[in-house]
Protein backbone atom coordinates (compact mmCIF):
# COMPACT_ATOMS: atom_id res chain seq x y z
CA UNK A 1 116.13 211.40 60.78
CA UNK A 2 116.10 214.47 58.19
CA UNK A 3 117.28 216.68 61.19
CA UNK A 4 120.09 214.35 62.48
CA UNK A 5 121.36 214.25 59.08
CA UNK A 6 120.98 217.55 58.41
CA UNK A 7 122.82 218.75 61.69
CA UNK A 8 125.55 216.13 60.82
CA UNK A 9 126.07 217.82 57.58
CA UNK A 10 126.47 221.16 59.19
CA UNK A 11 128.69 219.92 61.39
CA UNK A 12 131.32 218.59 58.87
CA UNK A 13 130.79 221.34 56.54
CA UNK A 14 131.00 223.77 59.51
CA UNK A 15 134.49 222.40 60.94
CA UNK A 16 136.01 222.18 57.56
CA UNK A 17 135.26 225.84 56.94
CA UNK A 18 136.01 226.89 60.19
CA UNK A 19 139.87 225.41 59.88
CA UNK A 20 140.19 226.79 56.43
CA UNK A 21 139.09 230.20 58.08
CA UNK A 22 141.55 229.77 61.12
CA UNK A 23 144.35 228.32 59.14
CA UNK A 24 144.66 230.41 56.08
CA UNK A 25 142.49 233.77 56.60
CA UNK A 26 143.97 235.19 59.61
CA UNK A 27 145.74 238.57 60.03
CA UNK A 28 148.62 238.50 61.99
CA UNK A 29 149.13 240.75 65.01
CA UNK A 30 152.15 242.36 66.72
CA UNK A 31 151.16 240.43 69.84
CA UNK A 32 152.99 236.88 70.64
CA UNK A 33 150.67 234.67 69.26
CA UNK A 34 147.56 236.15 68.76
CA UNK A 35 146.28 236.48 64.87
CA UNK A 36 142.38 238.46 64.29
CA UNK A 37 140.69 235.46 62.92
CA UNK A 38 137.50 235.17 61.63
CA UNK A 39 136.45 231.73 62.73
CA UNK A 40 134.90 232.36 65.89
CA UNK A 41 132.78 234.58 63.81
CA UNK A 42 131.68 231.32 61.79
CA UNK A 43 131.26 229.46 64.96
CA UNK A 44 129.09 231.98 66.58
CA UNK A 45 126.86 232.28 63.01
CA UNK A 46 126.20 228.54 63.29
CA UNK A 47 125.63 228.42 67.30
CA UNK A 48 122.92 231.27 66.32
CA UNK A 49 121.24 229.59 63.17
CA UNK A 50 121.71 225.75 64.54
CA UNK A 51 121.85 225.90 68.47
CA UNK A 52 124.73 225.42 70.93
CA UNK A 53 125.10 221.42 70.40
CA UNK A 54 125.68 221.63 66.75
CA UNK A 55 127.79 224.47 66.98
CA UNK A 56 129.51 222.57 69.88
CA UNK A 57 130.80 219.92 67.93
CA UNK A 58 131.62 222.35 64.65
CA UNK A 59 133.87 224.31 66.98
CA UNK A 60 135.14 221.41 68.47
CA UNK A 61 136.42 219.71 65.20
CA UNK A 62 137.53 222.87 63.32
CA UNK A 63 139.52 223.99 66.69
CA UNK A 64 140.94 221.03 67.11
CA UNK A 65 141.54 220.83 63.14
CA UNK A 66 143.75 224.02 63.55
CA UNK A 67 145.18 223.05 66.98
CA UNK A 68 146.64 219.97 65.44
CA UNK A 69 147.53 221.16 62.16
CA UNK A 70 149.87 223.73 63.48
CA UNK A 71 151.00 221.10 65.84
CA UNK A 72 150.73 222.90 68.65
CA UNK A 73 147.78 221.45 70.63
CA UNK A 74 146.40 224.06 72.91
CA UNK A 75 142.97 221.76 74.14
CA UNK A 76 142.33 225.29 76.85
CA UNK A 77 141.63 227.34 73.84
CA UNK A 78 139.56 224.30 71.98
CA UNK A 79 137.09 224.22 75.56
CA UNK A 80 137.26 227.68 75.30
CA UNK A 81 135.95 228.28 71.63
CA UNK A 82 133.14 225.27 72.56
CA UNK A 83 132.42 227.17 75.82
CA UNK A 84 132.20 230.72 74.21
CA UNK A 85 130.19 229.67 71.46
CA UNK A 86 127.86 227.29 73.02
CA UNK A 87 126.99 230.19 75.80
CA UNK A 88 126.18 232.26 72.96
CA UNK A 89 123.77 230.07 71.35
CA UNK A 90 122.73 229.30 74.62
CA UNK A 91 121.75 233.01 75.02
CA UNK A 92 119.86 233.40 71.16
CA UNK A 93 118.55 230.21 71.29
CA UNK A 94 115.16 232.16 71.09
CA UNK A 95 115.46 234.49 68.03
CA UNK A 96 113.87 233.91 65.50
CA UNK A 97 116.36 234.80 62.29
CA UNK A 98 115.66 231.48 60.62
CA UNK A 99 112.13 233.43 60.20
CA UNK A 100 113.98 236.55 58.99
CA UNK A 101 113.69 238.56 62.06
CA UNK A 102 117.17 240.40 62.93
CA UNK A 103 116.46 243.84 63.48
CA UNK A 104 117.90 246.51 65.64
CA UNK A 105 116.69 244.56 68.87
CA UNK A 106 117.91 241.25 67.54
CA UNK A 107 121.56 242.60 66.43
CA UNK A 108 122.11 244.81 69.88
CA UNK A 109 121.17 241.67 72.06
CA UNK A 110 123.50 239.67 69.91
CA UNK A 111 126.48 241.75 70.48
CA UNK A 112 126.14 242.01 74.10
CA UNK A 113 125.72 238.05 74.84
CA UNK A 114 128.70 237.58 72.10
CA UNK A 115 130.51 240.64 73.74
CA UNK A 116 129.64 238.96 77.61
CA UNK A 117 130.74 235.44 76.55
CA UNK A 118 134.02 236.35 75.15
CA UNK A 119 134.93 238.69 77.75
CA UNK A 120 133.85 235.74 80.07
CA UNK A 121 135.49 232.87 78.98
CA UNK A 122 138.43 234.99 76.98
CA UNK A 123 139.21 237.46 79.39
CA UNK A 124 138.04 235.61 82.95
CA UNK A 125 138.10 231.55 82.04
CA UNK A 126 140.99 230.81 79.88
CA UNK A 127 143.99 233.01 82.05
CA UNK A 128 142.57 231.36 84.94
CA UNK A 129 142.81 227.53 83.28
CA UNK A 130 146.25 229.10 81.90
CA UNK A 131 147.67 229.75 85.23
CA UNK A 132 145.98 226.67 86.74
CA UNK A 133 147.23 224.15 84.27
CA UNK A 134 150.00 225.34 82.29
CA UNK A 135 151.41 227.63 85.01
CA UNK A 136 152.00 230.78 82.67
CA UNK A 137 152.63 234.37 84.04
CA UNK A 138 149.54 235.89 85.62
CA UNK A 139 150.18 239.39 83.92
CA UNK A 140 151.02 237.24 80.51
CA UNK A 141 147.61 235.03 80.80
CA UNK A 142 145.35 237.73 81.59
CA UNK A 143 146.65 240.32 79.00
CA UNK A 144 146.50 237.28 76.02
CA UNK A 145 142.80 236.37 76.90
CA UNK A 146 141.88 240.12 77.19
CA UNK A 147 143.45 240.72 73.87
CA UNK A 148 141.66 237.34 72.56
CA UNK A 149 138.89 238.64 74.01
CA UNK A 150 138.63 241.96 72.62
CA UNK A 151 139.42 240.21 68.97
CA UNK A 152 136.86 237.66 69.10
CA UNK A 153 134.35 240.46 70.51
CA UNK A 154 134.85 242.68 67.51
CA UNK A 155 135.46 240.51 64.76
CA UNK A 156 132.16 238.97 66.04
CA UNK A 157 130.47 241.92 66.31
CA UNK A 158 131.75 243.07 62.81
CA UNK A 159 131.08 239.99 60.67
CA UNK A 160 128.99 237.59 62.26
CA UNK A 161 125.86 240.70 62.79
CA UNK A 162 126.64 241.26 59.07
CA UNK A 163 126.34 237.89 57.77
CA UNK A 164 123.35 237.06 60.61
CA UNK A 165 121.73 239.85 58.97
CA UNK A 166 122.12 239.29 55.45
CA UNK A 167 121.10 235.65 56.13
CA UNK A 168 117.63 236.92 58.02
CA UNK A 169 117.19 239.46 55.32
CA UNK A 170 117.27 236.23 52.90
CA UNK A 171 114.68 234.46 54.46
CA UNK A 172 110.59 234.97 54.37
CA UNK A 173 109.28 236.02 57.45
CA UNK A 174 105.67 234.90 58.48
CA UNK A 175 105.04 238.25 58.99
CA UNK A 176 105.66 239.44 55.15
CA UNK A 177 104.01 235.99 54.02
CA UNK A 178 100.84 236.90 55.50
CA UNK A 179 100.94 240.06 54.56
CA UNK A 180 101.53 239.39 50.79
């Protein structure tokens, strides 16, 4: 029960900080609708400290938060951002940084799942749904999720390794309790 209440807290919390990020924190680019955000960084922290399903709903809510709030629902990118940051926890679901382990290894494996989802879902995924669904320009879907893509990918890579680390450097290892 302490665990189910503790993921449902991290989910609310989560969401509510990831709009606030999204809405209010992003820098604006001189591409058509594209801003460098840092909210997929935040989702991608939590998929990697709490697993894919609690990150799942997070990015779920806060997307869909920011979707409606700007009132122009986009529910592609919303499966997206739970698609790309579920694969990611997905793919670190075995580190161990809640035991302060997120060395060298740890942060190079972590860029190139985070790096491979985006480019995956971003850059393969969301132009095809695009052109599928909403019938956009193939040259005009493809360059947007590349760009999206590329964003997400180094903002990621930028923040979320810093704050992964700096949360792993915060915790006691086994390793150091046993040696102390």
């Amino acid at each position: 029960m302490k665990s189910l209440f503790k993921r449902i807290v991290v989910i609310l919390i989560s969401s509510g900080i990831f709009y606030v990020i999204a809405h209010y924190m992003g820098i604006s680019t001189s591409f058509e609708s594209i801003r460098v955000a840092y909210d997929h960084s935040l989702a991608v922290i939590i998929s990697v400290m709490f697993g894919p399903i609690v990150d799942a709903f997070s990015g779920e809510i806060g997307q869909t938060l920011t979707q409606l709030m700007e009132l122009t629902p986009d529910w592609i990118s919303v499966g997206c951002t739970v698609l790309n940051t579920g694969l990611i926890g997905f793919l670190m679901r075995k580190n161990d940084i809640n035991n302060g382990f997120f060395y060298r290894k740890e942060a190079i494996s972590f860029t190139r799942a985070q790096t491979l989802c985006n480019f995956a879902v971003w850059g393969v995924l969301s132009p095809v749904l695009n052109i599928l669904i909403v019938h956009a320009e193939f040259q005009q879907a493809v360059l947007h999720g590349l760009r999206i893509a590329f964003n997400n990918s180094v903002s990621c890579m930028l923040v979320a390794s810093l704050f992964l680390s700096i949360y792993a450097r915060s915790r006691i290892s086994e390793l150091n309790f046993y040696l102390s």
